[in-house]
PDB file of N, CA and C in Angstrom:
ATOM      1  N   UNK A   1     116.894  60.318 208.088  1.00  0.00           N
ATOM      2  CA  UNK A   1     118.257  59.867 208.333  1.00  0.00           C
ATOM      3  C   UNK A   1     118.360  58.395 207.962  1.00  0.00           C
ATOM      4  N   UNK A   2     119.389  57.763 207.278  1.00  0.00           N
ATOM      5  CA  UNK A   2     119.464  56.905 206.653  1.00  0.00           C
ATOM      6  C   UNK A   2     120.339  56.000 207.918  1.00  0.00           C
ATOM      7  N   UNK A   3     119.388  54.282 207.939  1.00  0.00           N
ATOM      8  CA  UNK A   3     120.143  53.903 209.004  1.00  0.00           C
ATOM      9  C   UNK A   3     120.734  52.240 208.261  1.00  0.00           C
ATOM     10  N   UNK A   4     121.893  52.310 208.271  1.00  0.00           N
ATOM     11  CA  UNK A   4     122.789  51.137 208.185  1.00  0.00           C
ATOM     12  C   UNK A   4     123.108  50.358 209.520  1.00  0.00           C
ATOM     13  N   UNK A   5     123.315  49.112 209.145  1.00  0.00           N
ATOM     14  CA  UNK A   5     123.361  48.488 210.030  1.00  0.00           C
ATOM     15  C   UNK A   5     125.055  48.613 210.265  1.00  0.00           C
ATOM     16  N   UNK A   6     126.080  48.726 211.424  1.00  0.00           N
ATOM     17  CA  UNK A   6     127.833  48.959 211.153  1.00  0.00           C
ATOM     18  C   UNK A   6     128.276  47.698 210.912  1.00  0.00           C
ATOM     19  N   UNK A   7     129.113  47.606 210.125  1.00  0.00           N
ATOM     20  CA  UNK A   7     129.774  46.847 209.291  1.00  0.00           C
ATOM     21  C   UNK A   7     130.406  45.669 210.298  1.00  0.00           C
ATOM     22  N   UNK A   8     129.877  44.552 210.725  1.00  0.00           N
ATOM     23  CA  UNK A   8     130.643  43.777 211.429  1.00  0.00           C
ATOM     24  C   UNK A   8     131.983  43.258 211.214  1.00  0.00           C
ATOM     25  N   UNK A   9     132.867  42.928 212.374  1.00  0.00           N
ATOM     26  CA  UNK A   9     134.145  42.513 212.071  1.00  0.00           C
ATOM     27  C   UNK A   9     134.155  41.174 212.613  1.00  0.00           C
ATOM     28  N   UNK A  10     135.144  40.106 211.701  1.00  0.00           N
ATOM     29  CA  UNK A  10     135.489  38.944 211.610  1.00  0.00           C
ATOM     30  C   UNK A  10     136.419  38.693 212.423  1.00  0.00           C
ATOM     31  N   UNK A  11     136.095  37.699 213.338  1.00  0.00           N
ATOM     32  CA  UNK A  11     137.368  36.852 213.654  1.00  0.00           C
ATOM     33  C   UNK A  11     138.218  35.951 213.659  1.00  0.00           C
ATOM     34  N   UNK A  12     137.741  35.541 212.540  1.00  0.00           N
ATOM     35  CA  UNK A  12     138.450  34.545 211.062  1.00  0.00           C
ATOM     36  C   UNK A  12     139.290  35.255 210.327  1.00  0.00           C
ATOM     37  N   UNK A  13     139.661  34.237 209.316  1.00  0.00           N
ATOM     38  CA  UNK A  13     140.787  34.905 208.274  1.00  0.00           C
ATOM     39  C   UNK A  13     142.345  35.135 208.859  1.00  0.00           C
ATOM     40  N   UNK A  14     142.959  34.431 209.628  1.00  0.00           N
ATOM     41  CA  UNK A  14     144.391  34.047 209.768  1.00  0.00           C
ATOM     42  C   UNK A  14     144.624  32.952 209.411  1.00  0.00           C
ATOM     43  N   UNK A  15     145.861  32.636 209.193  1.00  0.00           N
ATOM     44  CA  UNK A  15     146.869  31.420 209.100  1.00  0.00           C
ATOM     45  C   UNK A  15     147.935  31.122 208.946  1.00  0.00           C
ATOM     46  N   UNK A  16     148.358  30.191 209.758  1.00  0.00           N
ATOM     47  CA  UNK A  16     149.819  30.396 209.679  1.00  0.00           C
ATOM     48  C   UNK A  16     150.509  29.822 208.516  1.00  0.00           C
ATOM     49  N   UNK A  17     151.912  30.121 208.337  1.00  0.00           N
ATOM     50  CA  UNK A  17     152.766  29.556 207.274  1.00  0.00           C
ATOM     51  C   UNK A  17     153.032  27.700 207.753  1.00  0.00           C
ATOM     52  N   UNK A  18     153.058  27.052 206.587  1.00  0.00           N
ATOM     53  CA  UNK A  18     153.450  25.555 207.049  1.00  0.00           C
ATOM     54  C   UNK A  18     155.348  25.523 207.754  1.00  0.00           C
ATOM     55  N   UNK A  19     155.220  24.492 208.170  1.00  0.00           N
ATOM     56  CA  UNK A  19     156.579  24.663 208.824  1.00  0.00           C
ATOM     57  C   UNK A  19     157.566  23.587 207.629  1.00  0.00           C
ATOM     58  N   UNK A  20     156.674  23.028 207.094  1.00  0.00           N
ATOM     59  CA  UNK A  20     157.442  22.107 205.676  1.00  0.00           C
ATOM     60  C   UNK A  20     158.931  21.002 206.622  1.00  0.00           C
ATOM     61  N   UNK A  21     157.886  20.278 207.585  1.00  0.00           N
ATOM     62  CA  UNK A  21     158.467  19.507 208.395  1.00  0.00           C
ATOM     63  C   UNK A  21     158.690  18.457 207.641  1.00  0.00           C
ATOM     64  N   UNK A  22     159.305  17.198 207.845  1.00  0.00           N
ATOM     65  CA  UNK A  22     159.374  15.779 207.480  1.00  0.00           C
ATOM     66  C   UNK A  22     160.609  15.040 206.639  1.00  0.00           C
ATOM     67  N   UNK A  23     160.441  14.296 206.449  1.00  0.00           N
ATOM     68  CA  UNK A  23     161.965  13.455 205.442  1.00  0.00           C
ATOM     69  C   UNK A  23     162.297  13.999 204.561  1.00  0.00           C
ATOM     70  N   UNK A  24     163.578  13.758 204.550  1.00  0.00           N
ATOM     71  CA  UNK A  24     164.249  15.043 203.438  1.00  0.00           C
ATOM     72  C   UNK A  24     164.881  13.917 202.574  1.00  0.00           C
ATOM     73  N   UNK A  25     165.069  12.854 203.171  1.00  0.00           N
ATOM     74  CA  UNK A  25     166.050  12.107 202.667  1.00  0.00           C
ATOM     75  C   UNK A  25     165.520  10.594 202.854  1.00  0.00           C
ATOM     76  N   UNK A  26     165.727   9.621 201.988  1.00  0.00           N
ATOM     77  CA  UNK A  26     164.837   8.219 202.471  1.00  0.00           C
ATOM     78  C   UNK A  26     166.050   7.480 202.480  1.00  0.00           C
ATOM     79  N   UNK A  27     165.858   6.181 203.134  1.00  0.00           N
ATOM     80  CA  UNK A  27     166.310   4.639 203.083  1.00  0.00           C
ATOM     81  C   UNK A  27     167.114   4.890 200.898  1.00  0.00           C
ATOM     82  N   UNK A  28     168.384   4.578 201.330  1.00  0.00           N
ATOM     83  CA  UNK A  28     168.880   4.443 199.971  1.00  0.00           C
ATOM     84  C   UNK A  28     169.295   4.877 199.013  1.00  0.00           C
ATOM     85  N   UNK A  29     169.439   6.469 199.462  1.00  0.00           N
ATOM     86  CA  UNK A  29     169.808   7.293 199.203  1.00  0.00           C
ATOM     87  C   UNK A  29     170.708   8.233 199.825  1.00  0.00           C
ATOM     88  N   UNK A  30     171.847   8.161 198.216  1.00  0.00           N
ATOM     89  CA  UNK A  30     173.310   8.813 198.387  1.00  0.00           C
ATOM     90  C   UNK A  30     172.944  10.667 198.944  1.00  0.00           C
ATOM     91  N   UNK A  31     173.491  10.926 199.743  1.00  0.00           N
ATOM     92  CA  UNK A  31     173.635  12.368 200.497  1.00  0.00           C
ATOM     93  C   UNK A  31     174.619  12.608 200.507  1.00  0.00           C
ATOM     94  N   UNK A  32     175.528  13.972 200.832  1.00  0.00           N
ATOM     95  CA  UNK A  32     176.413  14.492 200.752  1.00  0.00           C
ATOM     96  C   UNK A  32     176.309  15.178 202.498  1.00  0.00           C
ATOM     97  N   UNK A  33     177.698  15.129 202.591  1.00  0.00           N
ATOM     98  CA  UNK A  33     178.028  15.881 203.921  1.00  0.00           C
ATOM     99  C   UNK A  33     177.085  16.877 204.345  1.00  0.00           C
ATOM    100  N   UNK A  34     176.300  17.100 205.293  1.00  0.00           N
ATOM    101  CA  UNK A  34     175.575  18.450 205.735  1.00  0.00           C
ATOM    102  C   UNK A  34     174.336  18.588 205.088  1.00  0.00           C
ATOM    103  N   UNK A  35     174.310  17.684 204.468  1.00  0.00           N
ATOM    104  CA  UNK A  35     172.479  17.493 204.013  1.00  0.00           C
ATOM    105  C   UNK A  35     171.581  17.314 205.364  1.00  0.00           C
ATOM    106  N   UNK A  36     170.802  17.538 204.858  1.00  0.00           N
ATOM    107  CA  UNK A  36     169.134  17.959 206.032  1.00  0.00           C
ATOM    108  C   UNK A  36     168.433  16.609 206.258  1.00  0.00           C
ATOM    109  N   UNK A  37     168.415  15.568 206.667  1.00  0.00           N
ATOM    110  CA  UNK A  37     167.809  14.313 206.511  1.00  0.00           C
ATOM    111  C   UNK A  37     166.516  14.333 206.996  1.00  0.00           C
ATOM    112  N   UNK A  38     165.829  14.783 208.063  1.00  0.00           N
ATOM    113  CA  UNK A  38     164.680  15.511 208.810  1.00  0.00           C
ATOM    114  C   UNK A  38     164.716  16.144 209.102  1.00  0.00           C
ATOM    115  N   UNK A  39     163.888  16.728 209.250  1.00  0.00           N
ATOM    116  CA  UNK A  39     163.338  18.588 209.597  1.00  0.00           C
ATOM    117  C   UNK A  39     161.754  17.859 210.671  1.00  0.00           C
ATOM    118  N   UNK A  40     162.131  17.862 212.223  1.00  0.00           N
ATOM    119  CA  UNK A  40     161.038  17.261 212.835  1.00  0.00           C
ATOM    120  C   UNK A  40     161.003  18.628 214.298  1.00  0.00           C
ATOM    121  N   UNK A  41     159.947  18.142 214.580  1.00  0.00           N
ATOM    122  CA  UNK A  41     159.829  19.276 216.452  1.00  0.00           C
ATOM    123  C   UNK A  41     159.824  17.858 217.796  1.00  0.00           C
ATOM    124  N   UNK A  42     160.787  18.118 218.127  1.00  0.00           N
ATOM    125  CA  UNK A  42     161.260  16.651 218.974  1.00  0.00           C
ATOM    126  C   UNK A  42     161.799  15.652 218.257  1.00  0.00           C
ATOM    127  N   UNK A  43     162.223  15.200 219.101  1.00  0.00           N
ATOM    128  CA  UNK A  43     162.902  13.596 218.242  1.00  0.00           C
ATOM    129  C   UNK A  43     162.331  12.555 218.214  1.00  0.00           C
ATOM    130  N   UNK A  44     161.386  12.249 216.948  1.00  0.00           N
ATOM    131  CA  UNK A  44     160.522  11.696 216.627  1.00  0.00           C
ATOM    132  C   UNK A  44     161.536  10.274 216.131  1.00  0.00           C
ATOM    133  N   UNK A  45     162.826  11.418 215.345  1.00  0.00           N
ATOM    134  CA  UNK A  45     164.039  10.211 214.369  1.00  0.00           C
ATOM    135  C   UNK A  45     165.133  10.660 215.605  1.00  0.00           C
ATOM    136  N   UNK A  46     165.764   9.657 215.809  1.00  0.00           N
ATOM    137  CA  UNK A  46     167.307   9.949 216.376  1.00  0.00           C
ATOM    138  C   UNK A  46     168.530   9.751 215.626  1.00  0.00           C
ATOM    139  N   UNK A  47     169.300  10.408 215.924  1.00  0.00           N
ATOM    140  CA  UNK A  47     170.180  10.423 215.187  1.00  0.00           C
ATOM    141  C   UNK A  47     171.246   9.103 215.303  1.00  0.00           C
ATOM    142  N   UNK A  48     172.080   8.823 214.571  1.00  0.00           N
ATOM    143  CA  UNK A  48     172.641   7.288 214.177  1.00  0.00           C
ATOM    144  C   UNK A  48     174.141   7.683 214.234  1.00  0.00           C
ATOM    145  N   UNK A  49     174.428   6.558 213.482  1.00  0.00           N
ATOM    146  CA  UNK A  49     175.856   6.347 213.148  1.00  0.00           C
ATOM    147  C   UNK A  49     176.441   7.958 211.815  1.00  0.00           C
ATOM    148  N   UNK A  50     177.540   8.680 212.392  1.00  0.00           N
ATOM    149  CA  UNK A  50     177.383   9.610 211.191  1.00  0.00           C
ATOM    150  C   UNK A  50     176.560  10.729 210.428  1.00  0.00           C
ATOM    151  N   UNK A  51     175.431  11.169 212.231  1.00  0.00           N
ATOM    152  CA  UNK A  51     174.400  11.588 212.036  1.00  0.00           C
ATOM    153  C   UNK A  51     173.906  12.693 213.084  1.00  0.00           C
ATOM    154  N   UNK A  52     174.037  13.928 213.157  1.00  0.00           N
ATOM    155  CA  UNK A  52     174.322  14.936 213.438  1.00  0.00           C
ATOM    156  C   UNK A  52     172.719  15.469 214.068  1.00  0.00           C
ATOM    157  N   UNK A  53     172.955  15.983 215.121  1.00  0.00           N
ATOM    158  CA  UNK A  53     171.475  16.765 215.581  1.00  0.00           C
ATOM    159  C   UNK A  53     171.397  18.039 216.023  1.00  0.00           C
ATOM    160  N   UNK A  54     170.567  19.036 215.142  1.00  0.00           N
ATOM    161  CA  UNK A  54     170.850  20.388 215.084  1.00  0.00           C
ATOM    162  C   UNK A  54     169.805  21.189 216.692  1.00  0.00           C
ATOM    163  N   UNK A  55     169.738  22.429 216.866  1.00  0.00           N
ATOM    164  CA  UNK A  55     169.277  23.087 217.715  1.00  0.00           C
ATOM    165  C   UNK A  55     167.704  23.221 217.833  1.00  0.00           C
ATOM    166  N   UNK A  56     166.984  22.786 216.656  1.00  0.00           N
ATOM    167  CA  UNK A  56     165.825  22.770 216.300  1.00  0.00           C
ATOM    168  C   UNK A  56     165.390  21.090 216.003  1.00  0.00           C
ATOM    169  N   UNK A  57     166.172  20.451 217.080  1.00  0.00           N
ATOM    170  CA  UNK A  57     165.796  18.663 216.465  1.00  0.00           C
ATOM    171  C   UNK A  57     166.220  18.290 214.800  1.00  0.00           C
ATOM    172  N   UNK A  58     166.438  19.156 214.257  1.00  0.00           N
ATOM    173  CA  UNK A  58     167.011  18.339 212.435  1.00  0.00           C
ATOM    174  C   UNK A  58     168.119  17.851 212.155  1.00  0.00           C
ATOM    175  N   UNK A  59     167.917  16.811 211.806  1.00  0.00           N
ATOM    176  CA  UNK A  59     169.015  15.513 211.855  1.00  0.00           C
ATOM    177  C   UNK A  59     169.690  16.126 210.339  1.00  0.00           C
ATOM    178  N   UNK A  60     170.701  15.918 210.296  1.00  0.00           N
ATOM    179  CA  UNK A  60     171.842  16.048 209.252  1.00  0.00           C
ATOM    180  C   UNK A  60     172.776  14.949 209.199  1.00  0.00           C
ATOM    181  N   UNK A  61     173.777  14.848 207.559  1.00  0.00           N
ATOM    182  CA  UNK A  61     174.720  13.407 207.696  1.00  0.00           C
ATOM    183  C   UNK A  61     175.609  14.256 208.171  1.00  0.00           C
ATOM    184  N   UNK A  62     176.861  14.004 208.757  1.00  0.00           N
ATOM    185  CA  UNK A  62     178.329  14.250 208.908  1.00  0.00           C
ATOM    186  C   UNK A  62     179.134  13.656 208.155  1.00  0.00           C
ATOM    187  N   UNK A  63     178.922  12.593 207.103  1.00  0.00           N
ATOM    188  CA  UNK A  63     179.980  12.063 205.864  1.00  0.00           C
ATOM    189  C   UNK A  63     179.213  12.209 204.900  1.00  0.00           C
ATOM    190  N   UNK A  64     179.694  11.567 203.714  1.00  0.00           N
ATOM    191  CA  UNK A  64     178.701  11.884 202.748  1.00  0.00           C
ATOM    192  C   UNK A  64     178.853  10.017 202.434  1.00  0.00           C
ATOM    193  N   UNK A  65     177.481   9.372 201.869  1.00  0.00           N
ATOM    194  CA  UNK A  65     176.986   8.026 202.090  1.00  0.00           C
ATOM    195  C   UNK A  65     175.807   7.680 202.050  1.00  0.00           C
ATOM    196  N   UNK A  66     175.010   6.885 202.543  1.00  0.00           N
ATOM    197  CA  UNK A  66     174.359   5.884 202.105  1.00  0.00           C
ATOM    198  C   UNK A  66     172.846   6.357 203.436  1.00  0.00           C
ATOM    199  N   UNK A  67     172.015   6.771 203.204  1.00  0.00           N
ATOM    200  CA  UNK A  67     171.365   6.661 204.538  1.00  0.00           C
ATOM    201  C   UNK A  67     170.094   5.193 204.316  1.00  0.00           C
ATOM    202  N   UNK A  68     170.264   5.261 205.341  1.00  0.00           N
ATOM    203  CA  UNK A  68     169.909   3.748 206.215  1.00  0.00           C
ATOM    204  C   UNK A  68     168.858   4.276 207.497  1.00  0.00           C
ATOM    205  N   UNK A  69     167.729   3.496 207.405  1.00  0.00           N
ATOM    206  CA  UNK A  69     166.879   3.935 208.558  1.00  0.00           C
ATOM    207  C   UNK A  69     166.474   2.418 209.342  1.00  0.00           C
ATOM    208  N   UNK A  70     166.487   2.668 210.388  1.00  0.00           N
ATOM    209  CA  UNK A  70     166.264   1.686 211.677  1.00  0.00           C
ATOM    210  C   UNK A  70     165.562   1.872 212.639  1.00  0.00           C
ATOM    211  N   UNK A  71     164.905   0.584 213.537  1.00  0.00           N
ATOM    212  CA  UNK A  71     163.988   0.717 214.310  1.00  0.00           C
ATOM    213  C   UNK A  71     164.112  -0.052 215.352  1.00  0.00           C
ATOM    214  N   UNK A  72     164.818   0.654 216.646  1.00  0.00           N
ATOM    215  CA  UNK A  72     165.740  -0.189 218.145  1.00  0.00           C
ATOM    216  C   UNK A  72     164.750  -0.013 219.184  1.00  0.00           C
ATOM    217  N   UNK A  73     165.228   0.021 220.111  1.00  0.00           N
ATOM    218  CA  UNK A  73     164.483  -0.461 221.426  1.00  0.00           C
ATOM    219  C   UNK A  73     164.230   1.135 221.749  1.00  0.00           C
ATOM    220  N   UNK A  74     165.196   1.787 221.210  1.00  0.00           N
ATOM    221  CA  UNK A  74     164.504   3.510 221.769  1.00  0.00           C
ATOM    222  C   UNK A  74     164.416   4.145 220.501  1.00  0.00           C
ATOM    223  N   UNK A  75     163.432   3.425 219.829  1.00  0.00           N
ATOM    224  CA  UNK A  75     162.813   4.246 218.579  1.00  0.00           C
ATOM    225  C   UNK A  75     163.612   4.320 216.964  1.00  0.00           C
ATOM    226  N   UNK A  76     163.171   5.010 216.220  1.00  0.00           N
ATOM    227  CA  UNK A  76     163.711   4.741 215.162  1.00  0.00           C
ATOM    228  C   UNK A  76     164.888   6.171 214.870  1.00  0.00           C
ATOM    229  N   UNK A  77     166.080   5.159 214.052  1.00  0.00           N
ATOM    230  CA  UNK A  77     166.998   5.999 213.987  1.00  0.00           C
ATOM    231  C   UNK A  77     167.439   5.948 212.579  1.00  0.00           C
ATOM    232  N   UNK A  78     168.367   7.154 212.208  1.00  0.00           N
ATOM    233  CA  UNK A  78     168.722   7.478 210.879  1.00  0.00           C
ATOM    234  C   UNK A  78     170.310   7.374 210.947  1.00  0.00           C
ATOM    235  N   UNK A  79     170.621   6.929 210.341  1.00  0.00           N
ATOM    236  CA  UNK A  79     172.219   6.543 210.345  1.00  0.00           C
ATOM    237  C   UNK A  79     172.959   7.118 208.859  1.00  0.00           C
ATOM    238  N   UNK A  80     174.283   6.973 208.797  1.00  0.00           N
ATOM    239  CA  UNK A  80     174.909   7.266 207.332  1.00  0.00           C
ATOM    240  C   UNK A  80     175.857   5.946 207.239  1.00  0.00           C
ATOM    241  N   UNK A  81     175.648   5.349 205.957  1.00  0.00           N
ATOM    242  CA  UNK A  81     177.092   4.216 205.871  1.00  0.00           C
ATOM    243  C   UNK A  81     177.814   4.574 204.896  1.00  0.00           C
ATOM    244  N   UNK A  82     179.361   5.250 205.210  1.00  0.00           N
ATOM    245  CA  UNK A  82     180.058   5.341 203.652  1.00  0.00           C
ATOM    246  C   UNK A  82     179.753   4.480 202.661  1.00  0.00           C
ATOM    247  N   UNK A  83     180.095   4.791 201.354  1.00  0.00           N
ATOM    248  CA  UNK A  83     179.824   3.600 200.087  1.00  0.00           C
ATOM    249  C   UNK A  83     181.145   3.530 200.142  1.00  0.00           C
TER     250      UNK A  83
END
């Protein structure tokens, strides 16, 4: 009788998908209404002047303009300035 050893199983080999978090949008650059400015998990950026915060923490503009990034006494924030 022929003896093999049974084929062990791994408990490796998963992974998850990236979540493709981070700046969407920098200091100086023209955006349009409803653009995505960060894509973060908590509020790492707060939202500013003209600057919208979705259900999942992602900051969006509400005009379309100029984004501008800043750094206040409660952290750094993302703002929109019409042109």
């Amino acid at each position: 009788m022929a003896h093999k050893k049974g084929g062990g199983s791994s408990r490796n080999g998963r992974d998850s998908n990236a979540q493709r978090l981070g700046c969407k949008a920098f200091g100086g650059q023209v955006v349009t209404a409803g653009s995505i400015l960060v894509r973060q998990r908590g509020t790492r950026f707060r939202p500013g002047l003209n600057v919208g915060i979705g259900s999942d923490d992602t900051l969006f503009a509400k005009i379309d303009g100029l984004v501008v990034y800043s750094t206040g006494r409660k952290g750094r924030r993302i703002s929109i300035v019409a042109e």
